[in-house]
Protein backbone atom coordinates (compact mmCIF):
# COMPACT_ATOMS: atom_id res chain seq x y z
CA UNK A 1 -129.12 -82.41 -42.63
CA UNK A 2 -132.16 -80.91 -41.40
CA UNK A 3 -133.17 -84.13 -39.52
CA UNK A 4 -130.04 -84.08 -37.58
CA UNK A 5 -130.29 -80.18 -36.71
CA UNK A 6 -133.47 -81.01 -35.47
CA UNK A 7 -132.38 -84.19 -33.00
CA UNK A 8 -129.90 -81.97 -32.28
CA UNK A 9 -132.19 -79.19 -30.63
CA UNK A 10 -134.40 -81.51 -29.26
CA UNK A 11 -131.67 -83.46 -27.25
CA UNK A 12 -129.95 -79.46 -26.51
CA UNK A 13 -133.40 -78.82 -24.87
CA UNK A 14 -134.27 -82.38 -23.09
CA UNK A 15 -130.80 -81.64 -21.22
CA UNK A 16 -131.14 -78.05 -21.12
CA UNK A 17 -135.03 -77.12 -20.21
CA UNK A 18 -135.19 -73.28 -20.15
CA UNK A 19 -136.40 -72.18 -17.07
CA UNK A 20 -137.08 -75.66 -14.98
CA UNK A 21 -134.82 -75.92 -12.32
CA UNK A 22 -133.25 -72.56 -12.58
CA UNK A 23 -137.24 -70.86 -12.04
CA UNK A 24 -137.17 -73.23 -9.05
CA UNK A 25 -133.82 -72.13 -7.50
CA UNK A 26 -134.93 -68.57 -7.77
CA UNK A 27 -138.38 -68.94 -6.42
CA UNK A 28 -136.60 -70.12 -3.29
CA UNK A 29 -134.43 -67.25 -2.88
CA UNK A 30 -135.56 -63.99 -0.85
CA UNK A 31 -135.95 -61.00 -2.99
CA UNK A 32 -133.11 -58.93 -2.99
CA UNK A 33 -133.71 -56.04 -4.75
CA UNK A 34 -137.02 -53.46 -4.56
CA UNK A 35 -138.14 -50.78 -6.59
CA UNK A 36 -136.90 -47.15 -6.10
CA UNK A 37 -139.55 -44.71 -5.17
CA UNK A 38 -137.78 -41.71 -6.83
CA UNK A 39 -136.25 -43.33 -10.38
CA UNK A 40 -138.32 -47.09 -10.85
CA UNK A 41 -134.88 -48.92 -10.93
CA UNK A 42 -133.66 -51.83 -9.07
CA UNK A 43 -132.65 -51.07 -5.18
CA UNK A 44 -129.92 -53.46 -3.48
CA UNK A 45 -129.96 -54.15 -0.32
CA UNK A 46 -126.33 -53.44 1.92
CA UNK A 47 -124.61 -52.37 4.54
CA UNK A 48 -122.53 -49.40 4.76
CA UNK A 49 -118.75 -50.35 5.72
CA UNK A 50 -117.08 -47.23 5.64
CA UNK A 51 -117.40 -43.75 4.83
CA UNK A 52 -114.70 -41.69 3.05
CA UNK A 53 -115.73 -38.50 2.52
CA UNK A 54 -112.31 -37.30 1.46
CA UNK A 55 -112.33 -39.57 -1.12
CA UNK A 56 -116.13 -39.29 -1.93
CA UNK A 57 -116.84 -43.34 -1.63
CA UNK A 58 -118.59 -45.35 -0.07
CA UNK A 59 -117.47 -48.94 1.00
CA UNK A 60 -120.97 -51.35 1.29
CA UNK A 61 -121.19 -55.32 2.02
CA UNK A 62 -124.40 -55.60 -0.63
CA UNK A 63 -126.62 -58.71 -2.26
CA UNK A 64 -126.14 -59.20 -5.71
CA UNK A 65 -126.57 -56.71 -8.14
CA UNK A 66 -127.91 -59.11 -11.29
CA UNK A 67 -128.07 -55.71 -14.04
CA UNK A 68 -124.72 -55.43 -13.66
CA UNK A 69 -123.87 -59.25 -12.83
CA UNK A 70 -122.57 -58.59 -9.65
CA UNK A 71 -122.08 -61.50 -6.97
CA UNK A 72 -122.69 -60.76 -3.64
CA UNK A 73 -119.57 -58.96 -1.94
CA UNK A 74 -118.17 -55.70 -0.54
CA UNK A 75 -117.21 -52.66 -2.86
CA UNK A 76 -115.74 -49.06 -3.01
CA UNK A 77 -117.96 -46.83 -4.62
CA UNK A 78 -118.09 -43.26 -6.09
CA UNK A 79 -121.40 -41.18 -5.03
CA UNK A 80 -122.84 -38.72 -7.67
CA UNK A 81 -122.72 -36.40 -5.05
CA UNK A 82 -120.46 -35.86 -2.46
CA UNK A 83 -123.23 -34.34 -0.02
CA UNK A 84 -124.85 -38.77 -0.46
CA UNK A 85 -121.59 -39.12 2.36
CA UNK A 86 -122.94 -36.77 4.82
CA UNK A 87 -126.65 -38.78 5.31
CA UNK A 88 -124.51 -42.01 5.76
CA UNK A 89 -122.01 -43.36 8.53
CA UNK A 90 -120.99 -47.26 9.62
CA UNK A 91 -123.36 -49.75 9.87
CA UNK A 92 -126.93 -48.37 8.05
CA UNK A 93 -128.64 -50.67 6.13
CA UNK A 94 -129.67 -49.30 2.69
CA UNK A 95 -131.01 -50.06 -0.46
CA UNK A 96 -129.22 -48.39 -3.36
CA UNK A 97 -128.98 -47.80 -6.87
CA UNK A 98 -125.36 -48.28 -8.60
CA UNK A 99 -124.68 -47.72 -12.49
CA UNK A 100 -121.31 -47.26 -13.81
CA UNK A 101 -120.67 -43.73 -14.98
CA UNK A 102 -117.42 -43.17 -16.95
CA UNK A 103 -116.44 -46.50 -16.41
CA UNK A 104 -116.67 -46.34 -12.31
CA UNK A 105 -119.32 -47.76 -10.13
CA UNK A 106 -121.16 -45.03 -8.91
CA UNK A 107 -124.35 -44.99 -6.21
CA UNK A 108 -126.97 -42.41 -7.79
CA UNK A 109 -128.92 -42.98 -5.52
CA UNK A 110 -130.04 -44.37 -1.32
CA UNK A 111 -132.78 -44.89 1.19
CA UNK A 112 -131.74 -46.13 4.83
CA UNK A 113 -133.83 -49.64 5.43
CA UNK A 114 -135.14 -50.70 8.50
């Protein structure tokens, strides 16, 4: 029994080599997110879409948010703080911080990028 459990894991990691090809892939890819001066988490690059103050969200065409498994795409999302709208309109580029707070994505936090 243990033979076989061992073949097993040795063919599992002949066709499966952790890190091989999928370390490659990645190396090739530009870095999409930087660190946060103010909190030391994860920024994401995007583009601000629309601004609804009313509503208090923000629409932003962003890279991929990996912590949260997010593809790359364009999203509505909350702001902890309404007053986040007023520093933003159409078009900025930003890097931002999103974590989901009571169950809704929610930017905590933005810095325009050049």
């Amino acid at each position: 029994m243990r033979s076989h459990l061992l073949a097993l894991t040795m063919a599992a990691g002949l066709l499966f080599p952790s890190g091989g090809f999928a370390a490659a892939d990645n190396a090739a890819q530009p870095a999409t997110e930087t660190k946060s001066t103010e909190s030391g988490q994860a920024m994401t690059a995007g583009v601000v879409k629309k601004v609804d103050k009313a509503a208090g969200k923000v629409t932003i065409s962003h890279e991929p948010i990996e912590k949260l498994g997010m593809p790359k795409m364009t999203m509505v999302y909350r702001v902890k703080d309404p007053s986040m709208l007023d520093r933003l309109k159409e078009g900025d580029r930003i890097r931002f911080v999103v974590e989901k707070v009571n169950g809704l994505f929610t930017v905590m936090e933005f810095e325009t990028a050049n």
